[in-house]
C-alpha atoms as a PDB file:
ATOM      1  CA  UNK A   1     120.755  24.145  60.990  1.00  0.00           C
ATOM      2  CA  UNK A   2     117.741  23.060  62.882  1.00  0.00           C
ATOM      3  CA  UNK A   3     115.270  25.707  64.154  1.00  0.00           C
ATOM      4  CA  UNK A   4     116.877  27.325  67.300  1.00  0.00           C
ATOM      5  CA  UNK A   5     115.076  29.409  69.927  1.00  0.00           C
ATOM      6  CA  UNK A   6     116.495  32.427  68.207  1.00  0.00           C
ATOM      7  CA  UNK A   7     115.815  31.374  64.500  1.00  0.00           C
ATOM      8  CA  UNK A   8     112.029  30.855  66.073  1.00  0.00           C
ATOM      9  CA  UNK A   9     111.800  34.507  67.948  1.00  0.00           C
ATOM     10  CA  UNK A  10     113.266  36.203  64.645  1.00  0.00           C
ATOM     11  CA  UNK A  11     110.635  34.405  62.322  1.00  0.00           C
ATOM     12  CA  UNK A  12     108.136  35.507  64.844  1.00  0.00           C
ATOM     13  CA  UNK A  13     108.483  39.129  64.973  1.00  0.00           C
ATOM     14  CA  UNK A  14     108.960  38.488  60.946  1.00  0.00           C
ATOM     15  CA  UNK A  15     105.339  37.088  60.930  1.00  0.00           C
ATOM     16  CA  UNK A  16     103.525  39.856  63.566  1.00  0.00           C
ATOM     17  CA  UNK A  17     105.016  43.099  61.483  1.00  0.00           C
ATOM     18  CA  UNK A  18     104.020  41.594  57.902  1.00  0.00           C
ATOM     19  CA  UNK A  19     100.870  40.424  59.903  1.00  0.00           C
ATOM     20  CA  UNK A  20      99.594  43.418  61.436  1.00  0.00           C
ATOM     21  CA  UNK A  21     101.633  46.074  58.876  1.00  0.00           C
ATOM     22  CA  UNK A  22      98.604  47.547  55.956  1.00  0.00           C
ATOM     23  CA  UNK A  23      97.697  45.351  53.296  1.00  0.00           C
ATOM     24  CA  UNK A  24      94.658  44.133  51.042  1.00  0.00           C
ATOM     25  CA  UNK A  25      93.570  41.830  53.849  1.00  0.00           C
ATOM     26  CA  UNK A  26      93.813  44.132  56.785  1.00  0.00           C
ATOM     27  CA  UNK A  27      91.760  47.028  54.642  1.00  0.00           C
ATOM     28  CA  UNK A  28      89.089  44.593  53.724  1.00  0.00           C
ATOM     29  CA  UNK A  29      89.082  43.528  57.769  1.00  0.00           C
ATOM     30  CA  UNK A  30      89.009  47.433  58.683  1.00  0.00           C
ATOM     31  CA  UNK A  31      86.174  47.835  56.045  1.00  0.00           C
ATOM     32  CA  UNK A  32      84.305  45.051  57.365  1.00  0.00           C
ATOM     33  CA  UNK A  33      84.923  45.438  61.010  1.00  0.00           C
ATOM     34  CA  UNK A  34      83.009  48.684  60.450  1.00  0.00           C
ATOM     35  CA  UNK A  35      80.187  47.426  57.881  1.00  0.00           C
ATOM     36  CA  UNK A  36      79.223  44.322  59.497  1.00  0.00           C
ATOM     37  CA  UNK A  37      80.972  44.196  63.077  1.00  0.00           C
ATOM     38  CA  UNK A  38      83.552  41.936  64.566  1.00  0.00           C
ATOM     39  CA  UNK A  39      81.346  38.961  65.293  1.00  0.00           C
ATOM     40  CA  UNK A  40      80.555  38.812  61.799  1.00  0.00           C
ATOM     41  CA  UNK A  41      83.825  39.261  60.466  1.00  0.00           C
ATOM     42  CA  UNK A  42      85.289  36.213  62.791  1.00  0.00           C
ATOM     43  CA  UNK A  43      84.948  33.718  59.731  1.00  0.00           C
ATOM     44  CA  UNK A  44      86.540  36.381  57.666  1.00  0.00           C
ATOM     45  CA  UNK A  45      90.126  36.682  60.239  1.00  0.00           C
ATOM     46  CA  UNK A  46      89.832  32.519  60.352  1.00  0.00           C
ATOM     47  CA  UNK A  47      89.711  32.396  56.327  1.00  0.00           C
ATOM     48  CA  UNK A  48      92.701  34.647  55.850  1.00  0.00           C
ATOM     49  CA  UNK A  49      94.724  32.788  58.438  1.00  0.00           C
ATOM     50  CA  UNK A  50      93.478  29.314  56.989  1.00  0.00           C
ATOM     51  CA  UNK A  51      94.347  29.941  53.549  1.00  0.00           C
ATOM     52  CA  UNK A  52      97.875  31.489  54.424  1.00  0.00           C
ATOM     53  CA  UNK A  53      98.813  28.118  56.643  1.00  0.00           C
ATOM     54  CA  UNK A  54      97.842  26.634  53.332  1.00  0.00           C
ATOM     55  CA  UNK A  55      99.708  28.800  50.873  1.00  0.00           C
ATOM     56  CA  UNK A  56     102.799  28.722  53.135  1.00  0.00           C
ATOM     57  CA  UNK A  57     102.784  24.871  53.393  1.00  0.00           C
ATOM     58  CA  UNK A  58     102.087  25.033  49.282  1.00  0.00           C
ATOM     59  CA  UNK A  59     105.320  27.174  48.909  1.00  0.00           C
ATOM     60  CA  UNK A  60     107.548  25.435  51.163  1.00  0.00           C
ATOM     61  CA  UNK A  61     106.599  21.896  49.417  1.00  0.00           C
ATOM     62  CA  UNK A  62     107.214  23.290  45.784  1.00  0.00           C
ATOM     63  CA  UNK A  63     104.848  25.491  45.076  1.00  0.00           C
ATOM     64  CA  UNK A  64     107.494  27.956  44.764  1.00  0.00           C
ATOM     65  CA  UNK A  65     109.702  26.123  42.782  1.00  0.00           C
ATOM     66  CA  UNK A  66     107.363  25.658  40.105  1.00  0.00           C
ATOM     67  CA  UNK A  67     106.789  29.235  39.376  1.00  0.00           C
ATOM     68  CA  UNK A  68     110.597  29.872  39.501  1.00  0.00           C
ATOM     69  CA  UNK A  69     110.885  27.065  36.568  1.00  0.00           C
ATOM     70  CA  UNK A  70     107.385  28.777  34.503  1.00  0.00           C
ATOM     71  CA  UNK A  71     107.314  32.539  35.728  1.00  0.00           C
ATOM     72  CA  UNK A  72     104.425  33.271  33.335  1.00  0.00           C
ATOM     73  CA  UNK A  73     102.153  30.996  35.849  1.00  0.00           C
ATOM     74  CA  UNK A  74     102.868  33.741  38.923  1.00  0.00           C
ATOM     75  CA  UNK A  75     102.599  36.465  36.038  1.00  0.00           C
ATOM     76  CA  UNK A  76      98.302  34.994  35.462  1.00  0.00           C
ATOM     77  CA  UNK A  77      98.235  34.780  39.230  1.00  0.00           C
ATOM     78  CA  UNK A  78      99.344  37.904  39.905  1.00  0.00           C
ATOM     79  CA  UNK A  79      96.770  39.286  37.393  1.00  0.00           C
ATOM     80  CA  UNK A  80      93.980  37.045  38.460  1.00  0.00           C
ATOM     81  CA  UNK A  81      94.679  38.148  41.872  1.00  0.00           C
ATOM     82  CA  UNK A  82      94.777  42.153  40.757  1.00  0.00           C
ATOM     83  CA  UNK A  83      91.702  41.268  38.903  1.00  0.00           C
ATOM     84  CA  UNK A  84      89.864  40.325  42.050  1.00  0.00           C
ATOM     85  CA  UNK A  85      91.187  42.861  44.491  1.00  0.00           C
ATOM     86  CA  UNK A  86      89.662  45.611  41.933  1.00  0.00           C
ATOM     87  CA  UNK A  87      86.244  43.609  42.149  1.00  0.00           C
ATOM     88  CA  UNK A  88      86.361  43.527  45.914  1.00  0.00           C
ATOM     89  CA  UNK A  89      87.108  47.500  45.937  1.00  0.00           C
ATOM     90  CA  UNK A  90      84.603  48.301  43.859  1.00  0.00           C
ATOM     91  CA  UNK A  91      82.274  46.021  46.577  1.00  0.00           C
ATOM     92  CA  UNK A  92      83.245  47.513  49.598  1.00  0.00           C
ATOM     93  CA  UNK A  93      82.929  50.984  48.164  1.00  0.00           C
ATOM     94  CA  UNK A  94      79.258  49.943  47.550  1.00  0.00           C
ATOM     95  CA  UNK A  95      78.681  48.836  50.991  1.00  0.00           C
ATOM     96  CA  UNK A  96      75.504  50.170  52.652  1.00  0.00           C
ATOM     97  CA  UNK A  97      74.943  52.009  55.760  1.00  0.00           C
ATOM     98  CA  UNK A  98      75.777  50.169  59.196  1.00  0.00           C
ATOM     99  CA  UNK A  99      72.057  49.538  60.118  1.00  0.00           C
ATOM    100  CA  UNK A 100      71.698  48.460  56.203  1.00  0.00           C
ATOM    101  CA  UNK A 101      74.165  45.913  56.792  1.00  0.00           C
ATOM    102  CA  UNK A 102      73.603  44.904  60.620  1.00  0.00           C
ATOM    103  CA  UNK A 103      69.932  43.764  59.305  1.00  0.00           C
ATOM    104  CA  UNK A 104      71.233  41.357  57.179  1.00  0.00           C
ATOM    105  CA  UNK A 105      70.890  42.599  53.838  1.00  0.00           C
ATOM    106  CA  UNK A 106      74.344  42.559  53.492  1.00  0.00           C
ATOM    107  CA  UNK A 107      76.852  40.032  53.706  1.00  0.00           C
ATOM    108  CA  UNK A 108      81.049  39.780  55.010  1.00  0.00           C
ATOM    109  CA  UNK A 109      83.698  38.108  53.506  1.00  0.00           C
ATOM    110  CA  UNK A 110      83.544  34.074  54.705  1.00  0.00           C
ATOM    111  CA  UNK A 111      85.674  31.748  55.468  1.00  0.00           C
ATOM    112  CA  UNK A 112      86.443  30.603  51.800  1.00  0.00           C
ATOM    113  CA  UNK A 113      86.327  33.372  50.153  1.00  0.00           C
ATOM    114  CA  UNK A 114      88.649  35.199  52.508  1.00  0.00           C
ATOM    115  CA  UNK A 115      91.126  31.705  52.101  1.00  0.00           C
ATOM    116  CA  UNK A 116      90.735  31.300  48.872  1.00  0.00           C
ATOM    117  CA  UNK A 117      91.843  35.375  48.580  1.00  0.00           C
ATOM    118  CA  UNK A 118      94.965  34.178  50.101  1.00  0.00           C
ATOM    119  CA  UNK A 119      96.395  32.897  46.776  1.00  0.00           C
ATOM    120  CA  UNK A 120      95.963  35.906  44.452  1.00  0.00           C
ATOM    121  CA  UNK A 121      97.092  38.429  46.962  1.00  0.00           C
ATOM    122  CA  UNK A 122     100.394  39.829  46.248  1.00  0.00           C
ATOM    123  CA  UNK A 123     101.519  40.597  49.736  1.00  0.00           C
ATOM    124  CA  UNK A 124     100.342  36.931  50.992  1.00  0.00           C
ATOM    125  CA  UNK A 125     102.997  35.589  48.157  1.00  0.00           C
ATOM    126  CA  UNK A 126     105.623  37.803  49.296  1.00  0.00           C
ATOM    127  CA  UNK A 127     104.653  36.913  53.056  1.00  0.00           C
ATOM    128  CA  UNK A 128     104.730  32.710  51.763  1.00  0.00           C
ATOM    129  CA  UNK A 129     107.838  33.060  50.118  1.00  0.00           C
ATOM    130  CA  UNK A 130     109.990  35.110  52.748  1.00  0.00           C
ATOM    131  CA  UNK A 131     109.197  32.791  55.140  1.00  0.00           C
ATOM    132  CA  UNK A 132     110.490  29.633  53.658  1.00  0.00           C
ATOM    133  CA  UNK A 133     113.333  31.243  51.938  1.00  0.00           C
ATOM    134  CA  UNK A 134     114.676  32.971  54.891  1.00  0.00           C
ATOM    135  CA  UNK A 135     113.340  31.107  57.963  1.00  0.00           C
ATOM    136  CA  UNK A 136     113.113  27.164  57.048  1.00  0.00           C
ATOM    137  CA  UNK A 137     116.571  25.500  57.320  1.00  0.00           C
ATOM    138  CA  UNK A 138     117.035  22.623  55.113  1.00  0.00           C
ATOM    139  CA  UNK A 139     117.860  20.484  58.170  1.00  0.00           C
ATOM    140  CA  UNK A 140     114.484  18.541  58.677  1.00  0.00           C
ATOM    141  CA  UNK A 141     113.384  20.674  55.972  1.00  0.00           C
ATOM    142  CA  UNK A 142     109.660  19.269  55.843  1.00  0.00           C
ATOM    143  CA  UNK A 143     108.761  19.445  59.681  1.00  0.00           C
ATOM    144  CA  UNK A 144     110.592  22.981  59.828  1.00  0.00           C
ATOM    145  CA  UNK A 145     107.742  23.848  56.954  1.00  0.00           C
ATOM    146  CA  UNK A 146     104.683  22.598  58.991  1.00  0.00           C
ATOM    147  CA  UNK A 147     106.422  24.681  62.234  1.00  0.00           C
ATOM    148  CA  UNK A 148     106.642  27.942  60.186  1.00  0.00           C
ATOM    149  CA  UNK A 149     103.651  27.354  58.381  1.00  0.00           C
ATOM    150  CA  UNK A 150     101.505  26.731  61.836  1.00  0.00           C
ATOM    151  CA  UNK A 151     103.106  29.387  63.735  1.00  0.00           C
ATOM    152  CA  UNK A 152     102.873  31.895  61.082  1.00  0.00           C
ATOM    153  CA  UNK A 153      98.928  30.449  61.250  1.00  0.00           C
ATOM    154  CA  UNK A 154      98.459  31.070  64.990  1.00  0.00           C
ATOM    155  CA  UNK A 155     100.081  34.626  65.076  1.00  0.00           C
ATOM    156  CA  UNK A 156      98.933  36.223  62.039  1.00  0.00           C
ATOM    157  CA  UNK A 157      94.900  35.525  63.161  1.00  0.00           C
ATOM    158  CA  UNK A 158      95.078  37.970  66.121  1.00  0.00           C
ATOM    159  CA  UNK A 159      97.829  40.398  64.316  1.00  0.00           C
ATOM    160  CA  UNK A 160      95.184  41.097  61.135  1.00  0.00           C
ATOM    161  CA  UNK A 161      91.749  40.807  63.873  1.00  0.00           C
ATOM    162  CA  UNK A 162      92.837  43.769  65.437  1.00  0.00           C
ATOM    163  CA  UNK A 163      91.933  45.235  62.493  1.00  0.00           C
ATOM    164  CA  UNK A 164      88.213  43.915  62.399  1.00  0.00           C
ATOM    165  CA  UNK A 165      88.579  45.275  66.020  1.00  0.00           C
ATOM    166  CA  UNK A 166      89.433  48.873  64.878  1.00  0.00           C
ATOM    167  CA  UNK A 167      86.955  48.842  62.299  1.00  0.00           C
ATOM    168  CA  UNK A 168      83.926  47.781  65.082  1.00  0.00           C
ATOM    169  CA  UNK A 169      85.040  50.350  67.024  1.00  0.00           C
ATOM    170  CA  UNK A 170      84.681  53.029  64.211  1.00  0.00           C
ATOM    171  CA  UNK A 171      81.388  51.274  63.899  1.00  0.00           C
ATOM    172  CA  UNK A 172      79.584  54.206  66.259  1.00  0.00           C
ATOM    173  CA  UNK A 173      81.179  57.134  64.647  1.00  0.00           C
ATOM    174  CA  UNK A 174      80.233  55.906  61.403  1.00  0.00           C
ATOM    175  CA  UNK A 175      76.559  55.393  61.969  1.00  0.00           C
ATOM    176  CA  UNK A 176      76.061  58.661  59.550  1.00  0.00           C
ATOM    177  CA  UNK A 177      75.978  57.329  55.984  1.00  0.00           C
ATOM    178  CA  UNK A 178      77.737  60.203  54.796  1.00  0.00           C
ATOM    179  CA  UNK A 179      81.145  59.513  57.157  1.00  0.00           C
ATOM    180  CA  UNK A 180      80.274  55.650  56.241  1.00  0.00           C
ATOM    181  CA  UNK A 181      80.079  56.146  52.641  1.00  0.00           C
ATOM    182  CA  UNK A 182      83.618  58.457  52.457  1.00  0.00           C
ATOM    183  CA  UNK A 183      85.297  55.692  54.687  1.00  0.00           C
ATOM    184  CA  UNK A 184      84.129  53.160  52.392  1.00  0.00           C
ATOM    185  CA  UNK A 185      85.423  54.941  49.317  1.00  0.00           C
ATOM    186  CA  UNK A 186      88.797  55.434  51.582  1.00  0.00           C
ATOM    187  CA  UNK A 187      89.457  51.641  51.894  1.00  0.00           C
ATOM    188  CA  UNK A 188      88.230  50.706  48.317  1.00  0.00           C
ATOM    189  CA  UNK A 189      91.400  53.386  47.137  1.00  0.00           C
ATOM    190  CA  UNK A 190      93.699  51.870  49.578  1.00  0.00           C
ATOM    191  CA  UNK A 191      93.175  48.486  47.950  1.00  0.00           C
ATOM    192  CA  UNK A 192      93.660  49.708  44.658  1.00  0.00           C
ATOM    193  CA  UNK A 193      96.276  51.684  46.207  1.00  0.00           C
ATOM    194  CA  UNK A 194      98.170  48.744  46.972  1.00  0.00           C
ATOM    195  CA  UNK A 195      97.818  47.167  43.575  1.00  0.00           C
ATOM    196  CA  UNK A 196     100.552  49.505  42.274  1.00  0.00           C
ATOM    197  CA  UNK A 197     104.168  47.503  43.505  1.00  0.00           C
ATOM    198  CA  UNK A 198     102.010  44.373  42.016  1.00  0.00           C
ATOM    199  CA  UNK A 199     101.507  46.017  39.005  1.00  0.00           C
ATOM    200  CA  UNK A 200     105.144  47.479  38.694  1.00  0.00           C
ATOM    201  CA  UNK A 201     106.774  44.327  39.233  1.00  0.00           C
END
């Protein structure tokens, strides 16, 4: 079947609750909404989305097909991607204070880094492959994988900014390096946190 109005509103609300719902890339966001601000975190939110209209279009052209046919390739990626979500807690747990950071000495996720993130994250995968499996009719199978991919693009930018937007706002209260330091050690456990269904799998 072709994508319908409904098929379309059901993938949406699919995309916003995986979107905005707690993950590696929405604690890194919170972390660096309050460490660097939401200006500087922009490039950050437009990486994540980036790379995940990327990964999505990658999956729905075959991507997915190839790691069904040599499961020890997602096995190294999911590794590889466990690998670098431990390195990236142990970095935001050694972020500085606010006025450290806001001075330029240190330096937010960008653009690349936060797309290239995008293909060793677990929940990203899961995200990918949920919404080609369930959502993409076979029906004009290649233009219904650009449509999910784009839309899945343009709503999950603002769904995982509100984090950066939560974290600026905690910005003020966490101006004392001691509250800074214990939230930073919060979202570096949350991260590792969420390696655990990766790692169980």
């Amino acid at each position: 079947m072709p994508l319908s109005i409904d098929l379309l509103l059901a993938f949406a609300l699919f995309a916003f609750v995986t979107s905005v719902t707690p993950g590696p890339n929405n604690a890194m966001l919170l972390a660096s909404g309050v460490n660097f601000g939401f200006r500087r975190t922009v490039p950050h939110i437009l990486g994540i989305s980036s790379g995940f209209l990327v990964l999505v279009l990658a999956v729905g052209l075959g991507l997915g097909a190839v790691f069904e046919a040599y499961p020890v390739l997602y096995k190294v990626l999911r590794y590889v991607g466990a690998a670098y979500l431990l390195y990236l807690a142990w970095n935001i747990a050694r972020s500085g204070p606010v006025s450290q950071d806001v001075d330029g000495k240190g330096r937010p996720l960008g653009f690349w880094g936060a797309a290239a993130f995008q293909w060793v994250n677990p929940k990203a995968w899961v995200m990918a492959l949920g919404a080609i499996s369930t959502y993409t009719p076979l029906q004009g199978y290649f233009f219904n994988v650009v449509v999910i991919a784009s839309l899945f693009a343009l709503i999950n930018a603002p769904s995982v900014g509100v984090w950066a937007g939560f974290g600026s706002v905690l910005r003020n209260v966490l101006r004392d390096p001691r509250w800074l330091r214990l939230f930073n050690y919060g979202m570096a456990l949350l991260l590792v946190i969420s390696l655990f269904p990766l790692l169980k799998a």
